[in-house]
PDB file of N, CA and C in Angstrom:
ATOM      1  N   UNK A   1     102.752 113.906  33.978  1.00  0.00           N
ATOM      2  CA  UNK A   1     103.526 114.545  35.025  1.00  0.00           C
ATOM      3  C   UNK A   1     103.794 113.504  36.111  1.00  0.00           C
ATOM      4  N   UNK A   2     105.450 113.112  36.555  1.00  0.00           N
ATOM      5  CA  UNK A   2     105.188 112.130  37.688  1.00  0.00           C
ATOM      6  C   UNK A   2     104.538 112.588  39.012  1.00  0.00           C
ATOM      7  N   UNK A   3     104.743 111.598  39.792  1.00  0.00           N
ATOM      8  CA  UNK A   3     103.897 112.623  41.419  1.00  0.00           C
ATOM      9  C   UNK A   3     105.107 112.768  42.169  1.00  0.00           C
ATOM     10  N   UNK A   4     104.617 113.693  43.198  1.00  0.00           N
ATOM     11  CA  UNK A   4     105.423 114.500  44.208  1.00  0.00           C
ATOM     12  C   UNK A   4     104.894 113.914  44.919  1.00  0.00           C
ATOM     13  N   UNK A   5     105.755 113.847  46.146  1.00  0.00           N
ATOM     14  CA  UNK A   5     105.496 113.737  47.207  1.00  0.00           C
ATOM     15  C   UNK A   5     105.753 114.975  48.231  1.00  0.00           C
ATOM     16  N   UNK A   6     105.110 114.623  49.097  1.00  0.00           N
ATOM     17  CA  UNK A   6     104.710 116.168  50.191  1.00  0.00           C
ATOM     18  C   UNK A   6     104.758 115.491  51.583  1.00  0.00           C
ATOM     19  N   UNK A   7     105.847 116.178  52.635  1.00  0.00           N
ATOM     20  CA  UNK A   7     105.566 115.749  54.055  1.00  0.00           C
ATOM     21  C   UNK A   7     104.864 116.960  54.680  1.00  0.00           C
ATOM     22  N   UNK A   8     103.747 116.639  55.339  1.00  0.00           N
ATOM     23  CA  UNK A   8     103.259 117.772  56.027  1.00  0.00           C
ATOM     24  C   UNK A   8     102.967 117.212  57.548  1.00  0.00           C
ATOM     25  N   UNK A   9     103.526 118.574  58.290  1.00  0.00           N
ATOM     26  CA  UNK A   9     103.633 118.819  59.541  1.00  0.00           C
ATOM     27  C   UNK A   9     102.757 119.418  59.706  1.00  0.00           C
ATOM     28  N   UNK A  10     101.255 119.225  60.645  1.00  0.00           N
ATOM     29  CA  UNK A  10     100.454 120.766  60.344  1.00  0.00           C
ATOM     30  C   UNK A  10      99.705 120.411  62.339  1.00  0.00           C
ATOM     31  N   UNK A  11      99.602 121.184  62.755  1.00  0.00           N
ATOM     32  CA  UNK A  11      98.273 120.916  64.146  1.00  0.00           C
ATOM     33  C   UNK A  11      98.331 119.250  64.617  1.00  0.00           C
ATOM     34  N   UNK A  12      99.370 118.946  65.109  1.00  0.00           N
ATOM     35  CA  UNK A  12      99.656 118.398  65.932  1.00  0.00           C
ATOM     36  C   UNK A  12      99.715 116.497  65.016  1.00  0.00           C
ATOM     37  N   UNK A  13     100.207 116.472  63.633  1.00  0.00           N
ATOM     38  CA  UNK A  13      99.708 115.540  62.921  1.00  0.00           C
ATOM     39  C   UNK A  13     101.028 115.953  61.824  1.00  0.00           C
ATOM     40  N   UNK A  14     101.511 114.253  61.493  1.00  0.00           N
ATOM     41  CA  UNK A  14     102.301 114.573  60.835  1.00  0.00           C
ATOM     42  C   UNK A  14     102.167 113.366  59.257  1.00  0.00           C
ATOM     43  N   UNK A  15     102.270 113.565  58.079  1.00  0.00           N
ATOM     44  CA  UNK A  15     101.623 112.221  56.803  1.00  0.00           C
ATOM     45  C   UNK A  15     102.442 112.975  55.901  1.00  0.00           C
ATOM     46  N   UNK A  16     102.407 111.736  54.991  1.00  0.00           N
ATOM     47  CA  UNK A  16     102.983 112.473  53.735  1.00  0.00           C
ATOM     48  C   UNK A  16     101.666 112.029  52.823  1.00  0.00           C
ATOM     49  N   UNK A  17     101.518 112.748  51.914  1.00  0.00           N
ATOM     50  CA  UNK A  17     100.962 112.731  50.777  1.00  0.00           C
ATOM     51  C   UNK A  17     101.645 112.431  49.007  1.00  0.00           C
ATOM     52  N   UNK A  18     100.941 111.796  48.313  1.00  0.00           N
ATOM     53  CA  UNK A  18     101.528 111.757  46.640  1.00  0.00           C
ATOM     54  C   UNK A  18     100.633 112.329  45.894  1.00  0.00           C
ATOM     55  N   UNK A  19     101.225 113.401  45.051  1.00  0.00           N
ATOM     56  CA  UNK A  19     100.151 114.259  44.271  1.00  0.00           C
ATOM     57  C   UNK A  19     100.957 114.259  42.701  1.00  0.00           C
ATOM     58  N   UNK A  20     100.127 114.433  41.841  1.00  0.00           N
ATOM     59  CA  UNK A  20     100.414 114.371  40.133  1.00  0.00           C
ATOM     60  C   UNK A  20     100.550 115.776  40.117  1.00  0.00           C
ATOM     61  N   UNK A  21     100.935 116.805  40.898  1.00  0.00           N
ATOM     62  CA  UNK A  21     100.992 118.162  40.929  1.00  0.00           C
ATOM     63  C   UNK A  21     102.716 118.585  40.943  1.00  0.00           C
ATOM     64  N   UNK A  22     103.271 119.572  40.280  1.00  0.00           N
ATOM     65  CA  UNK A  22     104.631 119.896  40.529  1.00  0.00           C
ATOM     66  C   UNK A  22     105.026 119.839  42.300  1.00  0.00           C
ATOM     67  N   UNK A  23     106.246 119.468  43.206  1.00  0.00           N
ATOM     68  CA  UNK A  23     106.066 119.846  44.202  1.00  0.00           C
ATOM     69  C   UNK A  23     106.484 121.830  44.659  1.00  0.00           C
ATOM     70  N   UNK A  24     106.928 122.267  43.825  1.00  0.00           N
ATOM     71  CA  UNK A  24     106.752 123.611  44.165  1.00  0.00           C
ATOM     72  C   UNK A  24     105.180 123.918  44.436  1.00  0.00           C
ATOM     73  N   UNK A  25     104.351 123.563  43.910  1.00  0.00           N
ATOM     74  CA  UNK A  25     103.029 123.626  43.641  1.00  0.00           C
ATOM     75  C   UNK A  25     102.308 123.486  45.437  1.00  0.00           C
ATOM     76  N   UNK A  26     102.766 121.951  45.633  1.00  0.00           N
ATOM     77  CA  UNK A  26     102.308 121.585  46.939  1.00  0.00           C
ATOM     78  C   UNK A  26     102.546 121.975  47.763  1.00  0.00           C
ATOM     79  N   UNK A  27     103.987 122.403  47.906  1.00  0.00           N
ATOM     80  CA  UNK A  27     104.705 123.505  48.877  1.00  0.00           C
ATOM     81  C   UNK A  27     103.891 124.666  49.182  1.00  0.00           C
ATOM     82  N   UNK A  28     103.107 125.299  47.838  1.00  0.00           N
ATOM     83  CA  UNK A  28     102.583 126.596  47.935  1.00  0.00           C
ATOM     84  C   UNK A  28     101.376 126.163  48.811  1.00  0.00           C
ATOM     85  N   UNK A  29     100.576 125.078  48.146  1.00  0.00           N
ATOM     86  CA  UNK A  29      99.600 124.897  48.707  1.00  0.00           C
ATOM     87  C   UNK A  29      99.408 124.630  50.421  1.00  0.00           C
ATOM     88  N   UNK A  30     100.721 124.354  50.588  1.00  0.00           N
ATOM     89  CA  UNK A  30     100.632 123.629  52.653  1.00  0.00           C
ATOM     90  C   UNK A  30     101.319 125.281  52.978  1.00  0.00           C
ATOM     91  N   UNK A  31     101.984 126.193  52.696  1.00  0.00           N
ATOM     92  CA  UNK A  31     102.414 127.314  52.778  1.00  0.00           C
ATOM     93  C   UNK A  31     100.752 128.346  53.084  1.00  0.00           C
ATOM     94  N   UNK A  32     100.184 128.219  52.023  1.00  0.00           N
ATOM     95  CA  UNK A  32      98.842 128.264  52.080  1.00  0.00           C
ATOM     96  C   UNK A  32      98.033 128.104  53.116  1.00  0.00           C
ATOM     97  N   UNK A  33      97.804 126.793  53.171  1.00  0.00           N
ATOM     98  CA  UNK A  33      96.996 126.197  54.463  1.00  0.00           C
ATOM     99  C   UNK A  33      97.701 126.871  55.547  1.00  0.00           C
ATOM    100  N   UNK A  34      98.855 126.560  55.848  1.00  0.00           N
ATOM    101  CA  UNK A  34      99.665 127.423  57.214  1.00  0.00           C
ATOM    102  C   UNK A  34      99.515 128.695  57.044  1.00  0.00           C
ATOM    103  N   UNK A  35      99.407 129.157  56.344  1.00  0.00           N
ATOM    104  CA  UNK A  35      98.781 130.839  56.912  1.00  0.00           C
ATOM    105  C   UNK A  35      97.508 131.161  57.257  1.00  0.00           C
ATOM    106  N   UNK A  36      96.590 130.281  56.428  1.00  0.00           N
ATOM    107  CA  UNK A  36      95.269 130.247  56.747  1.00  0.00           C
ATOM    108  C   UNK A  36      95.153 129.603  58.049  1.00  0.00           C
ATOM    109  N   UNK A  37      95.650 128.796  58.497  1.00  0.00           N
ATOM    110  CA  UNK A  37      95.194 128.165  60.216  1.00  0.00           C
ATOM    111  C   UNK A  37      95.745 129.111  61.076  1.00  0.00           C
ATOM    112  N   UNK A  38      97.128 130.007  60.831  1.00  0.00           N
ATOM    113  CA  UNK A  38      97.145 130.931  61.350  1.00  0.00           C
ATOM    114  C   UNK A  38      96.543 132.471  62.217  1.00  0.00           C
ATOM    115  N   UNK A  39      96.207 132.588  60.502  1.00  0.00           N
ATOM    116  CA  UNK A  39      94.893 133.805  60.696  1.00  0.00           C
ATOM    117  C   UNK A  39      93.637 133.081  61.568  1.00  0.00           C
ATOM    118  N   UNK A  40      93.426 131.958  61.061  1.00  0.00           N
ATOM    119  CA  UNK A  40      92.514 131.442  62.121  1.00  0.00           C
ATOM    120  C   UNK A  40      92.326 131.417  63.594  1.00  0.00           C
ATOM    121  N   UNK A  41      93.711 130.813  63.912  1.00  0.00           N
ATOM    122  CA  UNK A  41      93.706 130.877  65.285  1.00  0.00           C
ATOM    123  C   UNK A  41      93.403 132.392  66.365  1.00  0.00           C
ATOM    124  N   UNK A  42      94.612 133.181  65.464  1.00  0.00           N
ATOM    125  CA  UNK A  42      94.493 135.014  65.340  1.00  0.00           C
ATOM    126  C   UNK A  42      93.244 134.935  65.847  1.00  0.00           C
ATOM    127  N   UNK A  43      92.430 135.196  64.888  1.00  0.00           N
ATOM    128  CA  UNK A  43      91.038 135.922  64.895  1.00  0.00           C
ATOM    129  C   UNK A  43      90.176 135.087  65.944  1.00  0.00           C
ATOM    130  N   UNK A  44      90.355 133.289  66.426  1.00  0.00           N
ATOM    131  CA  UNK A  44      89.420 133.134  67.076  1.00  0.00           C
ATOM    132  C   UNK A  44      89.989 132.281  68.451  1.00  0.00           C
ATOM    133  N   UNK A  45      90.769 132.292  68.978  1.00  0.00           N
ATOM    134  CA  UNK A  45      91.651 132.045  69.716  1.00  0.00           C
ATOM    135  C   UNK A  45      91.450 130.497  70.035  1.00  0.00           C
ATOM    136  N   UNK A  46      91.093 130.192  68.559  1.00  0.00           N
ATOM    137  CA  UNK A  46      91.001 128.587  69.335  1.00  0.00           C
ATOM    138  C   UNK A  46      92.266 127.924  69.266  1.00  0.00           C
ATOM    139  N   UNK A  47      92.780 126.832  70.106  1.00  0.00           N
ATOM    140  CA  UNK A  47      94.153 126.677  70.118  1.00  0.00           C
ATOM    141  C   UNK A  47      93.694 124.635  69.842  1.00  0.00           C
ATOM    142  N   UNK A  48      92.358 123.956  69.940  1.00  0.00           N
ATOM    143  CA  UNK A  48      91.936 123.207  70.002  1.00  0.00           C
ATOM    144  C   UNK A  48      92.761 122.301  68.213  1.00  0.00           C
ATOM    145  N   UNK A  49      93.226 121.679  67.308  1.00  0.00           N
ATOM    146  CA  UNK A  49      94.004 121.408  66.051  1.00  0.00           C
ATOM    147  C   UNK A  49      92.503 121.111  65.482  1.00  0.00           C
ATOM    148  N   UNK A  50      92.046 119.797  65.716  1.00  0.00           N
ATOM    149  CA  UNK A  50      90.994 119.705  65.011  1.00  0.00           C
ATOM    150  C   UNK A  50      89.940 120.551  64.645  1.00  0.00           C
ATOM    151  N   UNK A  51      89.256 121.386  65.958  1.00  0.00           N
ATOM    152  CA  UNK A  51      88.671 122.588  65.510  1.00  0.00           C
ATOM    153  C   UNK A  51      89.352 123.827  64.224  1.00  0.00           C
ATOM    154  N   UNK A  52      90.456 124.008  64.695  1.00  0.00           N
ATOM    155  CA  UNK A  52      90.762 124.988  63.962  1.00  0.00           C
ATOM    156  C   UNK A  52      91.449 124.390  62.467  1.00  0.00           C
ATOM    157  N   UNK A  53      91.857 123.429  62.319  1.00  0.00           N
ATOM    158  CA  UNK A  53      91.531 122.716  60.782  1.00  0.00           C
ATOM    159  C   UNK A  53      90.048 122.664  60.336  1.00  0.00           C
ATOM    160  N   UNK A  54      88.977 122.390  60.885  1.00  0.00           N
ATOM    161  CA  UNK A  54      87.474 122.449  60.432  1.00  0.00           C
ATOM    162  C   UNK A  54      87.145 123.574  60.283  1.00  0.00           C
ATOM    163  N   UNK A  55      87.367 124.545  61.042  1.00  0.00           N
ATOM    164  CA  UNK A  55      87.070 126.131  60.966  1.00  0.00           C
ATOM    165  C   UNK A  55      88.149 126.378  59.809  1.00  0.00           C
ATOM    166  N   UNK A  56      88.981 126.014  59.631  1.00  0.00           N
ATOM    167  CA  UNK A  56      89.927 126.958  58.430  1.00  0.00           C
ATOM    168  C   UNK A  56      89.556 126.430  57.258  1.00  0.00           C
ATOM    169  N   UNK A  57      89.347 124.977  56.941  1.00  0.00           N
ATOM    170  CA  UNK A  57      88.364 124.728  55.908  1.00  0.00           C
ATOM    171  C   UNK A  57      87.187 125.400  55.398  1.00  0.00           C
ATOM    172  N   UNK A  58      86.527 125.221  56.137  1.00  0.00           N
ATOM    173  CA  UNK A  58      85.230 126.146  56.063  1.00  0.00           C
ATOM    174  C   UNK A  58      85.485 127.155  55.783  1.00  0.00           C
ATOM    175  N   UNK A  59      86.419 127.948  56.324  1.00  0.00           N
ATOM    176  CA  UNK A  59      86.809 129.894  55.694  1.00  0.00           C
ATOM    177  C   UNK A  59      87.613 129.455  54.314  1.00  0.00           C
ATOM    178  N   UNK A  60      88.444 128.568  54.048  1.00  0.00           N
ATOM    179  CA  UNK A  60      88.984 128.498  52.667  1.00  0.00           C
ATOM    180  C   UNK A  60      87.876 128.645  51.786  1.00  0.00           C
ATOM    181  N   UNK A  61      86.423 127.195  51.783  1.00  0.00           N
ATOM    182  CA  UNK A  61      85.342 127.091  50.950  1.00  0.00           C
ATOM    183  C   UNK A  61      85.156 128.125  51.179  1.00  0.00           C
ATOM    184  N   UNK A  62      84.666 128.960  51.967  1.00  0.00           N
ATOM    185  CA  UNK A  62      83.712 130.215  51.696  1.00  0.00           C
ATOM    186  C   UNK A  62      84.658 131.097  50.814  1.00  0.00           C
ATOM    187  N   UNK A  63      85.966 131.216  51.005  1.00  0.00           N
ATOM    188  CA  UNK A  63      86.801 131.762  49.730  1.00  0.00           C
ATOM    189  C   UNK A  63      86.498 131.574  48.690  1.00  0.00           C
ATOM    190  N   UNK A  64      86.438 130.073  48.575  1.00  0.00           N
ATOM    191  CA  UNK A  64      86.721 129.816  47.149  1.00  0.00           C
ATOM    192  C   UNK A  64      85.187 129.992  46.065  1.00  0.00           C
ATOM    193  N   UNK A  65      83.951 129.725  46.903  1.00  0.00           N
ATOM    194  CA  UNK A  65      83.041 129.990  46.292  1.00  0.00           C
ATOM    195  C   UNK A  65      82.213 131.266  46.478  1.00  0.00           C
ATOM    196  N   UNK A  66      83.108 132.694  47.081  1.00  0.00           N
ATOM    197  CA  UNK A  66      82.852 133.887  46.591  1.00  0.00           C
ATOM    198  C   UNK A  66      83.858 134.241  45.090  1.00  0.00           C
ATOM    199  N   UNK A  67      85.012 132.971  45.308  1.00  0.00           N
ATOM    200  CA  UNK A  67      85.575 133.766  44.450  1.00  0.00           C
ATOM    201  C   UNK A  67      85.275 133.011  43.197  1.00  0.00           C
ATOM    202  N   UNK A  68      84.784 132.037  42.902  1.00  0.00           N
ATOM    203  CA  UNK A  68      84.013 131.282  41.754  1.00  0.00           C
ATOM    204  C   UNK A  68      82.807 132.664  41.764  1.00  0.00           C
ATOM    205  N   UNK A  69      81.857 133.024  42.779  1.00  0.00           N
ATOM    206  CA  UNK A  69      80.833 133.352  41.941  1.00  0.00           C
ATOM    207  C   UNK A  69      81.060 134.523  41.463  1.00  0.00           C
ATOM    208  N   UNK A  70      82.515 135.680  42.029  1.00  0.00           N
ATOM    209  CA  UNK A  70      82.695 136.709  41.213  1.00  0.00           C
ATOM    210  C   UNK A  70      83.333 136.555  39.511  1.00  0.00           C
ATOM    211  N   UNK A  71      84.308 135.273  39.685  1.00  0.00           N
ATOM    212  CA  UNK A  71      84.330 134.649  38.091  1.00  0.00           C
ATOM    213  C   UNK A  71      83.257 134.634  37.562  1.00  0.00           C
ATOM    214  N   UNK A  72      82.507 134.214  38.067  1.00  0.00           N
ATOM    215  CA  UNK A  72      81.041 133.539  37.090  1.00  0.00           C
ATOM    216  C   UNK A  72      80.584 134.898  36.870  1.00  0.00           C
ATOM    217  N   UNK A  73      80.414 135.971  37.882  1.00  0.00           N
ATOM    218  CA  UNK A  73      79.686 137.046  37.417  1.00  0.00           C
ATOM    219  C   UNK A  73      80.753 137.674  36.369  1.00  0.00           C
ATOM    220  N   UNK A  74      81.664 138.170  36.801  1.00  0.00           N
ATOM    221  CA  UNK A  74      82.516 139.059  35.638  1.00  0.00           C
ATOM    222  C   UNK A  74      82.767 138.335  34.404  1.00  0.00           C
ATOM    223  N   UNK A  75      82.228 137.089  33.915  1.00  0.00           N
ATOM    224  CA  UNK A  75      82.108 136.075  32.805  1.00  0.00           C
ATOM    225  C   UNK A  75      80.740 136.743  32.217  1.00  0.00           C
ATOM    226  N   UNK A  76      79.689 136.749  33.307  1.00  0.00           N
ATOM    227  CA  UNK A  76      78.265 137.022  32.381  1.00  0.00           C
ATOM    228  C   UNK A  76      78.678 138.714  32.029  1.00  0.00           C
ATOM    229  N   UNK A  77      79.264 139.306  32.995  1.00  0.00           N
ATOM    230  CA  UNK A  77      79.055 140.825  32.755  1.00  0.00           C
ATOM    231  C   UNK A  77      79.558 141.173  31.472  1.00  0.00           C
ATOM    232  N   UNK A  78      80.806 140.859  30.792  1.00  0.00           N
ATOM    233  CA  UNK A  78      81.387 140.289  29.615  1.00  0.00           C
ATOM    234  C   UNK A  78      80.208 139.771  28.706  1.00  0.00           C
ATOM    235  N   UNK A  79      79.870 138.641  28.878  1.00  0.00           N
ATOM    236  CA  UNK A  79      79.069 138.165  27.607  1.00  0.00           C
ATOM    237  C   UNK A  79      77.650 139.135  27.507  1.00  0.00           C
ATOM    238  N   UNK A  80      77.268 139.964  28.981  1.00  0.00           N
ATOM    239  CA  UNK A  80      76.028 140.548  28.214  1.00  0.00           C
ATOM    240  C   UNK A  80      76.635 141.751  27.890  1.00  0.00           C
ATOM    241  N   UNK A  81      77.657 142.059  28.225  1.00  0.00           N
ATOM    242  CA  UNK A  81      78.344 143.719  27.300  1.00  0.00           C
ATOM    243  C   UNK A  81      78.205 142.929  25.957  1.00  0.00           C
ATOM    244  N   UNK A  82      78.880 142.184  25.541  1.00  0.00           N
ATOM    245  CA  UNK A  82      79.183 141.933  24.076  1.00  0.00           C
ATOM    246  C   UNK A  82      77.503 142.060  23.267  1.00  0.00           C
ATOM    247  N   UNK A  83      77.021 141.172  24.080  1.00  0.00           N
ATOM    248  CA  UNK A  83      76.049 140.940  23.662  1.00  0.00           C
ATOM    249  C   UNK A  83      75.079 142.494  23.072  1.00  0.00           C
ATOM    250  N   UNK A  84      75.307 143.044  23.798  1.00  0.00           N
ATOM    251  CA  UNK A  84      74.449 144.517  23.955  1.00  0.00           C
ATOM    252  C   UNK A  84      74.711 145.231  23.041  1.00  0.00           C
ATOM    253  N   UNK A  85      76.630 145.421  22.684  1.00  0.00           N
ATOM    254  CA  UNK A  85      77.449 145.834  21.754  1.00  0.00           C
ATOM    255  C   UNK A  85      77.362 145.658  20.405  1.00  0.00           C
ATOM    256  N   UNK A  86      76.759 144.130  20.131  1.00  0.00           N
ATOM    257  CA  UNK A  86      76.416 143.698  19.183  1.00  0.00           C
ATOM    258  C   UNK A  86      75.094 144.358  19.002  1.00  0.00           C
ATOM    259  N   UNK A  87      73.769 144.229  19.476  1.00  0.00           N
ATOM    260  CA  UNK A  87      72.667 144.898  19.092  1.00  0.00           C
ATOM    261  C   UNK A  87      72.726 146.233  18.890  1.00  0.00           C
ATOM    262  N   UNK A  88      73.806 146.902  19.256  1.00  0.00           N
ATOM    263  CA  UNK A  88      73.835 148.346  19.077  1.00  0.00           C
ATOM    264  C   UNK A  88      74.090 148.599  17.631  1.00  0.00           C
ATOM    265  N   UNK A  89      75.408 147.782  17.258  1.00  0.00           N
ATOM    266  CA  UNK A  89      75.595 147.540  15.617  1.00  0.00           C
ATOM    267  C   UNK A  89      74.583 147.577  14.808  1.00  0.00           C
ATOM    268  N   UNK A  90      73.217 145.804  15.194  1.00  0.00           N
ATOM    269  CA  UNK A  90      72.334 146.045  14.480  1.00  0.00           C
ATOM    270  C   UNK A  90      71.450 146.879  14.263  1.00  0.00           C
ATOM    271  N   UNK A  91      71.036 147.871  15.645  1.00  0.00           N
ATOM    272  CA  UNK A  91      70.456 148.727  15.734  1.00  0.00           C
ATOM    273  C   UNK A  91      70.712 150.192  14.831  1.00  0.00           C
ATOM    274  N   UNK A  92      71.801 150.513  15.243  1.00  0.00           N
ATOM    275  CA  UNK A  92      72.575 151.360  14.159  1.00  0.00           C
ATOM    276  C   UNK A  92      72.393 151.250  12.358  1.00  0.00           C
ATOM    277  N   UNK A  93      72.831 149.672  12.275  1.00  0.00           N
ATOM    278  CA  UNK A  93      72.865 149.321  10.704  1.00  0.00           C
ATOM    279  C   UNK A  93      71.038 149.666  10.411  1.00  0.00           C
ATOM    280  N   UNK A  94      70.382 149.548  11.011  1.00  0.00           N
ATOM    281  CA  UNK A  94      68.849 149.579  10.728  1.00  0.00           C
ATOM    282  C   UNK A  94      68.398 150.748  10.885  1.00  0.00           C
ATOM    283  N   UNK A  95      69.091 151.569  11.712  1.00  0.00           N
ATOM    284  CA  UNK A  95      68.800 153.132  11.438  1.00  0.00           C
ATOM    285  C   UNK A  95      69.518 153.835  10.411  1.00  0.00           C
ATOM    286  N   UNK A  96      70.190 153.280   9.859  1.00  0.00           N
ATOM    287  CA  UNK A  96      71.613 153.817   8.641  1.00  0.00           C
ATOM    288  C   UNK A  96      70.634 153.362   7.260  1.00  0.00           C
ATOM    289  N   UNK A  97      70.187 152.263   7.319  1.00  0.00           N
ATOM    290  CA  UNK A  97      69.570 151.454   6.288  1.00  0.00           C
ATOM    291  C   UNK A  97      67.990 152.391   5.687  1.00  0.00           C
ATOM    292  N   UNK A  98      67.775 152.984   7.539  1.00  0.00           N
ATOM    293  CA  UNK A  98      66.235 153.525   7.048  1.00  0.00           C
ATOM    294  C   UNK A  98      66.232 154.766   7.042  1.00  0.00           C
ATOM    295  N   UNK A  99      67.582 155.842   7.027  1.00  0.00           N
ATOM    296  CA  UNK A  99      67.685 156.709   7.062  1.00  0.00           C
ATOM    297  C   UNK A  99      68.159 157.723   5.311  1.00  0.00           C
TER     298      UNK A  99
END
């Protein structure tokens, strides 16, 4: 995939970036970030750029690793249904067998 390039304007700072990512992709992603520093500011009236880029980071991670550990759980909840599903079979076949 070639790279994109991305100009971002964000809290008082302006760079471009090169990413191996589609740029519709990156678009979403700084679209993203700008709503999230948004809600940020919203909820905590800090108007300070650097603070409220460190604070909106921090609320993204905490996103992202509730939402990894509900993957991870609805992954195990899955493998121990199956799992269970399966012993019911054997359980069954062994009451069929001794019946």
């Amino acid at each position: 995939m070639p790279k994109s390039d991305l100009r971002i304007t964000i809290l008082g700072t302006s760079f471009s970036i090169s990413a191996n990512e589609d740029s519709a992709y990156l678009e979403s992603l700084l679209a993203y970030f700008r709503s999230a520093v948004e809600n940020t500011q919203k909820k905590t009236g800090i108007e300070d750029p650097l603070k409220l880029a460190i604070i909106t980071g921090f609320l993204l991670c905490d996103e992202l690793q509730k939402k990894q550990k509900n993957d991870f759980d609805q992954h195990d909840f899955q493998e121990a249904e199956k799992l269970l599903l399966d012993m019911i079979v054997r359980v069954d076949k062994v009451l069929e067998d001794k019946g």
